[in-house]
Protein backbone atom coordinates (compact mmCIF):
# COMPACT_ATOMS: atom_id res chain seq x y z
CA UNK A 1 102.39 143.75 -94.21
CA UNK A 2 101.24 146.72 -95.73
CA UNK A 3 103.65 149.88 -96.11
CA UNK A 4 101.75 152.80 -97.92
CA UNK A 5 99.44 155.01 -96.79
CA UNK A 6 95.45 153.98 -98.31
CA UNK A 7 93.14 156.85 -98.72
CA UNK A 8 91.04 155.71 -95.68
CA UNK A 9 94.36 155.86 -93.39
CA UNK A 10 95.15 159.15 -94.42
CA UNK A 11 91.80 160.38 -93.97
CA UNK A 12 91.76 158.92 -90.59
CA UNK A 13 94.80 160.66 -89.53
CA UNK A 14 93.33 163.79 -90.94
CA UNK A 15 90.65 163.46 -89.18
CA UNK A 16 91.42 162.13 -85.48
CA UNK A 17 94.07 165.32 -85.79
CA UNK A 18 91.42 167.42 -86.20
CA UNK A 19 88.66 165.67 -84.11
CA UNK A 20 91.14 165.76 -81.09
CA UNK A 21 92.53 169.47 -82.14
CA UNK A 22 89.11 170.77 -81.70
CA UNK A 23 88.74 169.90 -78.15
CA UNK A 24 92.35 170.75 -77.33
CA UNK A 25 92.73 167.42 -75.90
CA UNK A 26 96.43 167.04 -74.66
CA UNK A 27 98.11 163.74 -73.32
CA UNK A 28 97.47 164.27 -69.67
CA UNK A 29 100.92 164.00 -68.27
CA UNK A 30 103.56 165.52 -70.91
CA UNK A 31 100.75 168.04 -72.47
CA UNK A 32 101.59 167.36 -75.91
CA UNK A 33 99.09 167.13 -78.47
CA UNK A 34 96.38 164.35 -78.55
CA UNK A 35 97.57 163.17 -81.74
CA UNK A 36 101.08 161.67 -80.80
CA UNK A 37 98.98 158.41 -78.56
CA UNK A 38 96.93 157.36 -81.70
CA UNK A 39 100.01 157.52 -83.91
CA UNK A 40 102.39 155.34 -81.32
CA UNK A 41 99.09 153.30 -81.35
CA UNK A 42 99.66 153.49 -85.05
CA UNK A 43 103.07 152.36 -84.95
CA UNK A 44 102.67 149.76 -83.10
CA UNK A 45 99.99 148.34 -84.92
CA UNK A 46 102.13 148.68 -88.47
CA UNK A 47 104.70 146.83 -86.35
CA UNK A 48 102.62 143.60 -86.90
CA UNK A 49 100.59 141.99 -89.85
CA UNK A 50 97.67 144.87 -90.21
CA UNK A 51 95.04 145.90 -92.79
CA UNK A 52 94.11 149.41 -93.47
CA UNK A 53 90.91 149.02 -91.02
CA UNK A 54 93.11 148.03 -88.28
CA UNK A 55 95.64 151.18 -89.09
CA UNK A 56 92.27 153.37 -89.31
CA UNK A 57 90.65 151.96 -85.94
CA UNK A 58 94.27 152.74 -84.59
CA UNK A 59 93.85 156.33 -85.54
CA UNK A 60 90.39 157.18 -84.78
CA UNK A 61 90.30 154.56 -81.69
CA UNK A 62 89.66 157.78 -79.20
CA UNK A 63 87.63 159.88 -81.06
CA UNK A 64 84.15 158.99 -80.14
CA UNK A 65 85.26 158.61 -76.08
CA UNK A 66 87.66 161.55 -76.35
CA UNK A 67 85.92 164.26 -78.43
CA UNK A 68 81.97 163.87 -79.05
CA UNK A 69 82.06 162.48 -82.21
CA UNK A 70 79.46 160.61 -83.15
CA UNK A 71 79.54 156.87 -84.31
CA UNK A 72 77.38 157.79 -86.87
CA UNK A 73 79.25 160.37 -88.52
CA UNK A 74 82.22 157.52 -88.38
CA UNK A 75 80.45 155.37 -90.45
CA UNK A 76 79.33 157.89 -92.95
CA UNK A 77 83.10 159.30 -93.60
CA UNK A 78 84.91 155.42 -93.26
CA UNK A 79 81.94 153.04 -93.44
CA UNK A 80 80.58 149.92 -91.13
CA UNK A 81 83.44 147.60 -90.84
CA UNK A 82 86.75 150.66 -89.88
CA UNK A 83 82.76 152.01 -87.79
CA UNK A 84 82.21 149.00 -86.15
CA UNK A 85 86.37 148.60 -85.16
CA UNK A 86 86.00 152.11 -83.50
CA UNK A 87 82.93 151.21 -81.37
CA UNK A 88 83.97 147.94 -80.44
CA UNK A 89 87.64 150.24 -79.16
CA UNK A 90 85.05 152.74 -77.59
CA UNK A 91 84.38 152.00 -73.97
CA UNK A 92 80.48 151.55 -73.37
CA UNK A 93 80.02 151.00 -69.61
CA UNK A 94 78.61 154.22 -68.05
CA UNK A 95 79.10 155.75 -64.32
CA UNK A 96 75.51 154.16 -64.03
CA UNK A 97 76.96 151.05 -64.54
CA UNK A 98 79.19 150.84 -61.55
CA UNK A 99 82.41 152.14 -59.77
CA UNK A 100 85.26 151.81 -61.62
CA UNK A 101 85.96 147.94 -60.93
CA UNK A 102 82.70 146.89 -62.29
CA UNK A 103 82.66 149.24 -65.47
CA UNK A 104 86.04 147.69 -66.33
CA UNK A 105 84.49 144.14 -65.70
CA UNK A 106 81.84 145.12 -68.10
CA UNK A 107 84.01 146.94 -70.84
CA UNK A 108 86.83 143.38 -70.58
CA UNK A 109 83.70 140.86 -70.95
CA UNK A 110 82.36 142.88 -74.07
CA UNK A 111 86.08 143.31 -75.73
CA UNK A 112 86.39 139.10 -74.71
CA UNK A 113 83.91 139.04 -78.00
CA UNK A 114 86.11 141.68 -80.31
CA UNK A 115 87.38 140.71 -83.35
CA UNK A 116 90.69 139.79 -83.72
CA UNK A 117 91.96 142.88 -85.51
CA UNK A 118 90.11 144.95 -82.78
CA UNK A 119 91.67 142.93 -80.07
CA UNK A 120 95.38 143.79 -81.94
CA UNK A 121 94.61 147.50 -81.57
CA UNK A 122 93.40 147.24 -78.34
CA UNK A 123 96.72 145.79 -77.73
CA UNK A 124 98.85 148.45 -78.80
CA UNK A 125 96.43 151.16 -76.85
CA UNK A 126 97.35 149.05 -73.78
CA UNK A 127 101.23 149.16 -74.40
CA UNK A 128 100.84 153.16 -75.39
CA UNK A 129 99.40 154.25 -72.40
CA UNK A 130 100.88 151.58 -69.79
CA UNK A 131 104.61 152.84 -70.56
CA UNK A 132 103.43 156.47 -70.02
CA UNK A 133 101.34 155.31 -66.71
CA UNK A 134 104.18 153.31 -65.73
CA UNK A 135 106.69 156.12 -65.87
CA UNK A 136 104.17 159.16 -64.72
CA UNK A 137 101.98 158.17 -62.50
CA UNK A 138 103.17 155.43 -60.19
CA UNK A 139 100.49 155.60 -57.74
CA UNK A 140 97.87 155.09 -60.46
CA UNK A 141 99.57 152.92 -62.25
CA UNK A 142 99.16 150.40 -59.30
CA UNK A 143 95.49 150.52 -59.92
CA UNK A 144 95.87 150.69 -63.80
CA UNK A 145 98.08 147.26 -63.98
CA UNK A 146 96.04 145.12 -62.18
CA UNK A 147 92.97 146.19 -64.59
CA UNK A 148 95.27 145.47 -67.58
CA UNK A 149 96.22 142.20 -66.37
CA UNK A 150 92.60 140.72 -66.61
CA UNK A 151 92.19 142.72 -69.87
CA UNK A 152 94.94 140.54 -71.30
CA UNK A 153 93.50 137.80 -69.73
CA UNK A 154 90.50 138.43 -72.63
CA UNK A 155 93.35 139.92 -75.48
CA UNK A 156 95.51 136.65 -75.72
CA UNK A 157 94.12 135.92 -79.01
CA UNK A 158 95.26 139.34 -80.57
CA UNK A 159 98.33 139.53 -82.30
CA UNK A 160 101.24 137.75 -80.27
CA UNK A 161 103.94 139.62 -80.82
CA UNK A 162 101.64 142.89 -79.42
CA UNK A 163 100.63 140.66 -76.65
CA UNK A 164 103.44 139.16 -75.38
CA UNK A 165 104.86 143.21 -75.21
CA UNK A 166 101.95 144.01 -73.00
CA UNK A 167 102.52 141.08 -70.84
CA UNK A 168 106.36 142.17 -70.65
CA UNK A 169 105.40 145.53 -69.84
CA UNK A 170 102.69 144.41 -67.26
CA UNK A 171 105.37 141.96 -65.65
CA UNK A 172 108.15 144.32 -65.40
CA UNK A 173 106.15 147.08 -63.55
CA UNK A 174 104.92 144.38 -61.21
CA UNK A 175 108.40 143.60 -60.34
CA UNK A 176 109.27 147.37 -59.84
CA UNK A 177 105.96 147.57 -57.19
CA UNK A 178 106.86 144.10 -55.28
């Protein structure tokens, strides 16, 4: 397990602070800063075996979705492989695509085909935002847990101490609703 910071993950962090600075994006129900979801995403990740990509697609895993960013410009500052991590973290489906239900079908049967690493990450996102949903927003988070239960459905072969959290998580809210 790495336990320094590489020069890519401190760019990263750099950067998704200032990517998500710029829009004044804040975490929708506490209003702090952006920044503090990718670094608990962060934390989580350096929790289990990681590489630096999986640290930097941790970091900059909202950017393009969150801030108009360009994939492009991801590539150029961190190159294909931490690039290709961020799209495959980036939802695709559009409104064009469907209601809700059916762009979420879409966006778990393309991240089925993720990389391991990505599926780790993806992980960690889930846990992040499901124990703020959970405790905020327990009306949404009705609709928001059964959509993460099928997306762990296609996540079981990320990292198992991540996914076994989510499924706690997931399981515990459940018996909270019931």
């Amino acid at each position: 397990m790495k336990m320094y910071i590489g020069a890519f993950e401190e760019k990263a962090t750099v950067f998704a602070t200032a990517a998500h600075a710029a829009v004044k994006q804040v975490r929708k129900y506490t209003g702090e800063p952006y920044i503090v979801h990718p670094a608990a995403v962060v934390a989580l990740v350096k929790y289990v075996p990681h590489t630096e990509l999986m640290v930097c697609a941790a970091w900059l895993h909202d950017v393009i979705e969150d801030t108009g960013v360009e994939l492009e410009l991801i590539e150029k500052e961190f190159g294909y492989e931490i690039a290709s991590a961020v799209d495959w973290l980036t939802d695709q489906a559009k409104p064009s695509d469907g209601n809700r239900k059916a762009r979420k079908k879409l966006e778990r049967e393309r991240i089925a085909h993720a990389p391991y690493a990505v599926k780790t990450v993806k992980l960690a996102d889930l846990i992040d935002n499901s124990k703020s949903i959970f405790a905020l927003d327990p009306d949404f988070a009705k609709v928001y847990l059964q959509e993460k239960e099928l997306l762990l459905d296609v996540l079981s072969d990320g990292d198992q101490a991540l996914y076994k959290q989510a499924k706690q998580i997931c399981e515990e809210f459940t018996g909270i609703i019931h």
